[in-house]
Every structure is written in structure tokens, then in C-alpha cells.
Protein backbone atom coordinates (compact mmCIF):
# COMPACT_ATOMS: atom_id res chain seq x y z
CA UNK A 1 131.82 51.35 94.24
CA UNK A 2 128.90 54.08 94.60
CA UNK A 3 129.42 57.43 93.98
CA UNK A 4 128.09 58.56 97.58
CA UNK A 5 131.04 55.99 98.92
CA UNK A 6 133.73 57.66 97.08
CA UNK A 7 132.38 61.11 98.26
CA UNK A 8 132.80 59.33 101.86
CA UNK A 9 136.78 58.56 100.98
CA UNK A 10 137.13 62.11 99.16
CA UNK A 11 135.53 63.30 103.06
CA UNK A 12 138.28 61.16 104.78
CA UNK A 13 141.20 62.17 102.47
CA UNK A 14 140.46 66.03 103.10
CA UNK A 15 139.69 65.48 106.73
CA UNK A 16 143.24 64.02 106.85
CA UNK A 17 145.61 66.62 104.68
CA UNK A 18 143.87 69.52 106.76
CA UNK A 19 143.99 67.85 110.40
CA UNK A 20 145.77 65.14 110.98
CA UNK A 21 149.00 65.99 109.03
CA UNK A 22 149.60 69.58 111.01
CA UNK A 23 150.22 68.20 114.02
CA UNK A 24 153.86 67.24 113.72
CA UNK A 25 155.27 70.43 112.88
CA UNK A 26 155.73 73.94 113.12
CA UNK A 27 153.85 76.42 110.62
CA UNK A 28 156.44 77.54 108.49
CA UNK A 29 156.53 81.31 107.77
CA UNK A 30 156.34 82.65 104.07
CA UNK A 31 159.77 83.19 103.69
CA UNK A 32 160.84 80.01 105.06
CA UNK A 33 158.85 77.71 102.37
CA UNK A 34 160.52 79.61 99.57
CA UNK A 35 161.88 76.48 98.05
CA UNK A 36 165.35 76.44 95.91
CA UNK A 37 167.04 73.08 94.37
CA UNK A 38 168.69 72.80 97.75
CA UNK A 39 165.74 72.30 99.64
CA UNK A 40 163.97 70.02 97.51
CA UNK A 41 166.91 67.97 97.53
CA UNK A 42 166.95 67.79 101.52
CA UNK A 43 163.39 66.94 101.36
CA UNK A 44 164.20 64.18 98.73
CA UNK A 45 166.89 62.77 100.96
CA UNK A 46 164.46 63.07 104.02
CA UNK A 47 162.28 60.74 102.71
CA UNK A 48 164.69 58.15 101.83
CA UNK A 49 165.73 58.02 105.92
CA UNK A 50 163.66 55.70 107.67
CA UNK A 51 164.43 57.65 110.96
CA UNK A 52 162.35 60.80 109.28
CA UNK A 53 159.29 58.81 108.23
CA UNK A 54 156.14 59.96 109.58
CA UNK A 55 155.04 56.37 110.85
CA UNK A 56 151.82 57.21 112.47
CA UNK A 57 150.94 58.70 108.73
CA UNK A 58 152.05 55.78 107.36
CA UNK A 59 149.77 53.35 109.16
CA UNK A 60 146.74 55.59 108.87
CA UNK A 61 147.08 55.10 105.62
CA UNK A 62 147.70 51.41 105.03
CA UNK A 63 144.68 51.19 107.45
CA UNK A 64 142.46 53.69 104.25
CA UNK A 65 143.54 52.08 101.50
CA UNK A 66 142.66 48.36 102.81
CA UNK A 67 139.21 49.79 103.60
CA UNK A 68 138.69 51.51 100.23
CA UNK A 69 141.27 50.38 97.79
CA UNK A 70 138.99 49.33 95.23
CA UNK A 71 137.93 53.22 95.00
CA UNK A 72 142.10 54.61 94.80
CA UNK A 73 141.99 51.85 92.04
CA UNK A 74 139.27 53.05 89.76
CA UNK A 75 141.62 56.56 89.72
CA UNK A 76 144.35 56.56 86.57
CA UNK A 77 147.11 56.49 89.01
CA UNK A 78 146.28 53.77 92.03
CA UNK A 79 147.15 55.58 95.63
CA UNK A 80 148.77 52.56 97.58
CA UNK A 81 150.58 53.96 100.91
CA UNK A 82 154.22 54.52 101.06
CA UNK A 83 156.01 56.21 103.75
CA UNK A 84 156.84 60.12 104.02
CA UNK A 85 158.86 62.38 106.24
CA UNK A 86 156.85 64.56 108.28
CA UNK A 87 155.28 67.60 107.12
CA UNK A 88 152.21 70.44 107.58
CA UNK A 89 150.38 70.95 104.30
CA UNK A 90 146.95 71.37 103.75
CA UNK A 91 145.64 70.65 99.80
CA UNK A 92 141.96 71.84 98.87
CA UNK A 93 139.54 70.39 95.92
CA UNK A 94 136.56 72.43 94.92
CA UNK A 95 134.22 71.03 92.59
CA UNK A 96 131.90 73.37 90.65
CA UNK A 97 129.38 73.67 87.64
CA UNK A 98 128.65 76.51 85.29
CA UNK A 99 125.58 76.67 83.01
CA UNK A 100 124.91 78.91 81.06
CA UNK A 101 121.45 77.89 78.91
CA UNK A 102 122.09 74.72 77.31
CA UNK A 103 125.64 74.61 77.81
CA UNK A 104 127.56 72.79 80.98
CA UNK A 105 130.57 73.13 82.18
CA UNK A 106 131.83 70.72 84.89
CA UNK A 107 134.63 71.95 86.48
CA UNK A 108 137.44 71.47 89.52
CA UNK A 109 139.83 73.85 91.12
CA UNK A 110 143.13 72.45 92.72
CA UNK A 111 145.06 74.56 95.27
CA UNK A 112 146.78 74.71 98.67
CA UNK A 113 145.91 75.99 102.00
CA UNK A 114 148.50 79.45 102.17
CA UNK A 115 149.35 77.36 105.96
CA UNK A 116 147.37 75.12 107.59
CA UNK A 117 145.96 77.40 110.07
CA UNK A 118 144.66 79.60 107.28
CA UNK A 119 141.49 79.36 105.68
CA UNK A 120 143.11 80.90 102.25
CA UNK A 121 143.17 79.08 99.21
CA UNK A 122 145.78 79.81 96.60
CA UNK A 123 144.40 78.00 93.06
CA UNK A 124 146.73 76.30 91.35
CA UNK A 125 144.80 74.22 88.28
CA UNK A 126 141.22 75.67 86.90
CA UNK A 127 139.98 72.70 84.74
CA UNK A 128 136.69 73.11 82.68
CA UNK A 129 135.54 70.06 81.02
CA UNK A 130 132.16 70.91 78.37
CA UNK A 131 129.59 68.05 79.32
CA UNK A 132 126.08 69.43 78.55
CA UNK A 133 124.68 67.44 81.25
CA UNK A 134 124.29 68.75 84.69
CA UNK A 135 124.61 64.74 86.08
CA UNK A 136 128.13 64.29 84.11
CA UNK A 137 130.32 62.33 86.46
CA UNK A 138 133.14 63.98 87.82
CA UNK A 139 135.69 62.59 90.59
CA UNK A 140 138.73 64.34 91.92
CA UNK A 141 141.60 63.17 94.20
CA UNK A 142 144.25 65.11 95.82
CA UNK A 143 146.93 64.24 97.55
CA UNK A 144 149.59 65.98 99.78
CA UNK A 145 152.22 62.90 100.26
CA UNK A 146 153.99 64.33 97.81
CA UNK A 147 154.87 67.36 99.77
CA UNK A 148 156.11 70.24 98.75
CA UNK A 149 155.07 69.09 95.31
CA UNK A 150 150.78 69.47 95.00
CA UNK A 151 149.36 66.19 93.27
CA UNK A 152 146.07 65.76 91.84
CA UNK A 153 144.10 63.44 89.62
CA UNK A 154 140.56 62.58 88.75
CA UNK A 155 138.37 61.92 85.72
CA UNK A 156 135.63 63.37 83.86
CA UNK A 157 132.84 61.11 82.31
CA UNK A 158 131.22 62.76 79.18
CA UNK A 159 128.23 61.56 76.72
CA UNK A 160 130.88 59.77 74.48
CA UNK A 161 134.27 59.87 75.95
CA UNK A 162 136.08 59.92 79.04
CA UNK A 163 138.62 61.75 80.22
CA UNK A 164 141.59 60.79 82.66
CA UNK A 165 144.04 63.83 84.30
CA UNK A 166 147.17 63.41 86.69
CA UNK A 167 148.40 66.65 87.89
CA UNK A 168 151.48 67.84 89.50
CA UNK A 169 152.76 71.29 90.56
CA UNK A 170 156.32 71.89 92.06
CA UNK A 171 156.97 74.65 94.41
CA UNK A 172 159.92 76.65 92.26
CA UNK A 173 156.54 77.41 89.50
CA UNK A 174 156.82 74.39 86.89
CA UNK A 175 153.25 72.74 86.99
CA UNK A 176 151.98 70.21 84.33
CA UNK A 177 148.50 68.66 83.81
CA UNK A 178 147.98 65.52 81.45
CA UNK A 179 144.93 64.82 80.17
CA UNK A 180 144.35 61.90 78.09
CA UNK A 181 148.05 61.98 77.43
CA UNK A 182 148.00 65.73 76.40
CA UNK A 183 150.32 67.66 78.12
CA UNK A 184 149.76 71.20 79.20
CA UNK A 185 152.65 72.72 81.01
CA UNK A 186 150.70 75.77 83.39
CA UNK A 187 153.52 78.33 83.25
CA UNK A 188 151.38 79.41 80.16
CA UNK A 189 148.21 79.41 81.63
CA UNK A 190 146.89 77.63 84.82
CA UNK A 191 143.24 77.61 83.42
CA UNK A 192 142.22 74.83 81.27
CA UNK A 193 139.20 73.94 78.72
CA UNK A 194 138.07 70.87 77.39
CA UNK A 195 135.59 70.63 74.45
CA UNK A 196 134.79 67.12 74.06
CA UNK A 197 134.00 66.80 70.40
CA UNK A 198 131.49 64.14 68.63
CA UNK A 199 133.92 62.17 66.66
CA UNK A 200 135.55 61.33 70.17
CA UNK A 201 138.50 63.92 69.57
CA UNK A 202 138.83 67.13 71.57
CA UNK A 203 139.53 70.77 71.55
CA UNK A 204 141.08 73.14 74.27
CA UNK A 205 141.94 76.03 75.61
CA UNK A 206 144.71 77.52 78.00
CA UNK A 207 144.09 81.29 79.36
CA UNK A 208 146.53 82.99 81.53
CA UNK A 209 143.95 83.71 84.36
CA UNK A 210 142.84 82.16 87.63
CA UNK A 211 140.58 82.81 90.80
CA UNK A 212 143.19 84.10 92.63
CA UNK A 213 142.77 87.20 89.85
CA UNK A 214 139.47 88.07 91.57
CA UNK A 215 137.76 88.86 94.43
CA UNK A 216 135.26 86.32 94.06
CA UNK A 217 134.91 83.17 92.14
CA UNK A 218 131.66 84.40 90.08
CA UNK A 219 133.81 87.23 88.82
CA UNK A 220 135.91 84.52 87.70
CA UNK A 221 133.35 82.79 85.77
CA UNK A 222 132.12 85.83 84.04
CA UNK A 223 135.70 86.76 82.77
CA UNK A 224 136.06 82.69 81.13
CA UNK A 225 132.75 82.78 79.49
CA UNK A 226 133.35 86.13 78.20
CA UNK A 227 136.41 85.45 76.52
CA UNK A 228 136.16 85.46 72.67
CA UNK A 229 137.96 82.12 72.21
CA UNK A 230 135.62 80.59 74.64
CA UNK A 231 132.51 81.94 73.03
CA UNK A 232 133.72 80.84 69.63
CA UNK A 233 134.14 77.64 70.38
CA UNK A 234 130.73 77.53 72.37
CA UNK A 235 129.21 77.49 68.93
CA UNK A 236 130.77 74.87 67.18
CA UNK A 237 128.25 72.37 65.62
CA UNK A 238 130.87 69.68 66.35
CA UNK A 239 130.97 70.22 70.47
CA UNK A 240 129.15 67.45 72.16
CA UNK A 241 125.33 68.00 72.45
């Protein structure tokens, strides 16, 4: 498939979490989506009982992925429907590059609406992936079935390696990322560097920051590509040229 048709789908998917899945419920207020192991076990149960499934959901998506399943299939995790209770969560996906010379940095932010009347993001996963090429290939999917849990995955095409990432963050504060079966668990940092190396290996980073630390996301930038650990590894002869 064509890169402008999967940035049609990606369209469609966000179109959907913001819109169409509000409209069967009431906006919860902060304290009521403070989630304890009692509530993610009703939730659990909910979506085992037929009688809870959001049907209309369900058929929507049955209906996307015959039209572009060949695009959820090129993902490391295939998105085929399944049914879900109801529920009013809004995900968000930002893309973004940073260059600074010769170096690139392809990047993708994964967060959650704060309610889906609110145009407030709250970040949950900063990846950075070093590509040195401003036309690197980067794709991104994420999902709100999962709900409360916020699921993510995507892939990162470099000069001589590729890397896969599933993501998954659960409401009580235990997030993970794997990349290329690496596991980084984000209680310890929910900003993440790649540096692809040339013998196909790779080096990382995890820094205890995020944009929701700043007013701005540019601040944000300045702060990553300031830190020493960054900038030492910046000049490593064996990063990817």
C-alpha cells in the first residue's frame, strides 16, 4: 500500500477515537476515572458480556478493516475487529522531526485526550529514533479498543535496519514499550532514544522527562538535545550516517 493511503487510514482511525466513540457516554469527571484493581476488573468482565458490547463500534470496524486490512497487516501486531463495551476515550499521535545540522531525529509522541471534549493532550511515550535522513519512513498506529489501557504501535525504517514497537500503558502508571524485543518499562522514564548503529545493533537512552514538563514542545526539544548523554552519543563514529 502507498504511504499517502495509510496516512488516509491513520485520518480515519483518529477521526473515529475522537468522534465517533464519545457519543455513547457520559464524560467522566477526574476523580471518577481514577482506576483501582476493582475497576479494571469490572471493565474486564464488561467486555466479556455480549449485552455491553458496543455493536455499532463493532461493525464500523469490521466495515475498516475489510477496506484496508492489508495496511493493519503490514503493522507488527495485525488490528482485526473484536467487540468492546462502550466507552469515551480520545487517543492522540503526533509525529515530529528534529534536525539539528546533519543529524535527524524522527520522532512520535503517544498520549490521551485529558476527556474527549478537551483539546489537552497528556503525553504518555516520547520515542526518538536517529535516522539522518529527513525522508526516513515512519508509521504510527493507535488504538483506543483497549480502553482504559492506551495501545500503540508503529515502525521506524532506517538506512540499515528497521525497527518494530508495540506499546501499552495501563491507567494505575505501569507502561511498557518493546522495541525490537527490548523492553523498556516507562515508570523509569517515558522518553525514549534509539541510535541505530552500523553493524545493525543499537544503542538507547531513557530520560525521566516529557512534554507535559513544559510549556511548549520546542522547550522540550531543547532540554533532550542538551542533555550530556544525548550529546555524547551524537558523536559516536559508529551511529548510522
Amino acid at each position: 500500500m502507498t504511504k499517502k493511503l495509510m496516512i488516509i487510514i491513520l485520518v480515519i482511525l483518529s477521526h473515529s477515537c475522537k468522534e465517533s466513540e464519545k457519543s455513547n457516554s457520559i464524560v467522566k469527571t477526574a476523580k471518577e476515572k481514577k482506576w483501582d484493581i476493582k475497576r479494571l476488573n469490572n471493565r474486564a468482565v464488561q467486555n466479556l458480556d455480549s449485552t455491553k458490547w458496543d455493536s455499532k463500534l463493532f461493525k464500523q470496524d469490521i466495515t475498516t478493516y475489510d477496506k484496508y486490512s492489508e495496511i493493519f497487516k503490514n503493522y507488527p501486531l495485525n488490528k482485526s475487529p473484536f467487540p468492546v463495551a462502550e466507552y469515551d476515550y480520545a487517543v492522540s499521535s503526533i509525529p515530529f522531526t528534529i534536525e539539528i545540522e546533519e543529524i535527524v531525529f524522527k520522532g512520535v509522541r503517544i498520549g490521551e485526550y485529558e476527556n474527549p471534549e478537551s483539546e489537552k493532550i497528556i503525553d504518555k511515550l516520547t520515542l526518538l529514533v536517529l535516522t539522518n535522513d529527513k525522508d526516513a519512513e515512519e508509521t504510527t498506529l493507535v488504538d483506543s479498543r483497549n480502553y482504559p489501557y492506551l495501545t500503540a504501535q508503529g515502525i521506524f525504517k532506517v538506512i540499515n535496519n528497521e525497527f518494530d514497537w508495540v506499546f501499552s500503558a495501563s491507567p494505575d502508571g505501569f507502561s511498557t514499550l518493546l522495541l525490537n524485543m527490548k523492553l523498556f518499562d516507562l515508570r523509569f522514564g517515558e522518553t525514549i532514544i534509539i541510535y541505530p548503529q552500523k553493524d545493525e545493533s543499537f544503542f538507547y537512552e531513557q530520560i525521566k522527562d516529557s512534554p507535559n514538563n513544559y510549556g511548549n514542545f520546542e522547550d522540550f526539544q531543547k532540554s533532550i538535545i542538551a542533555n550530556p548523554k544525548v550529546k555524547k552519543q551524537l558523536i559516536s563514529e559508529m551511529n548510522i550516517k
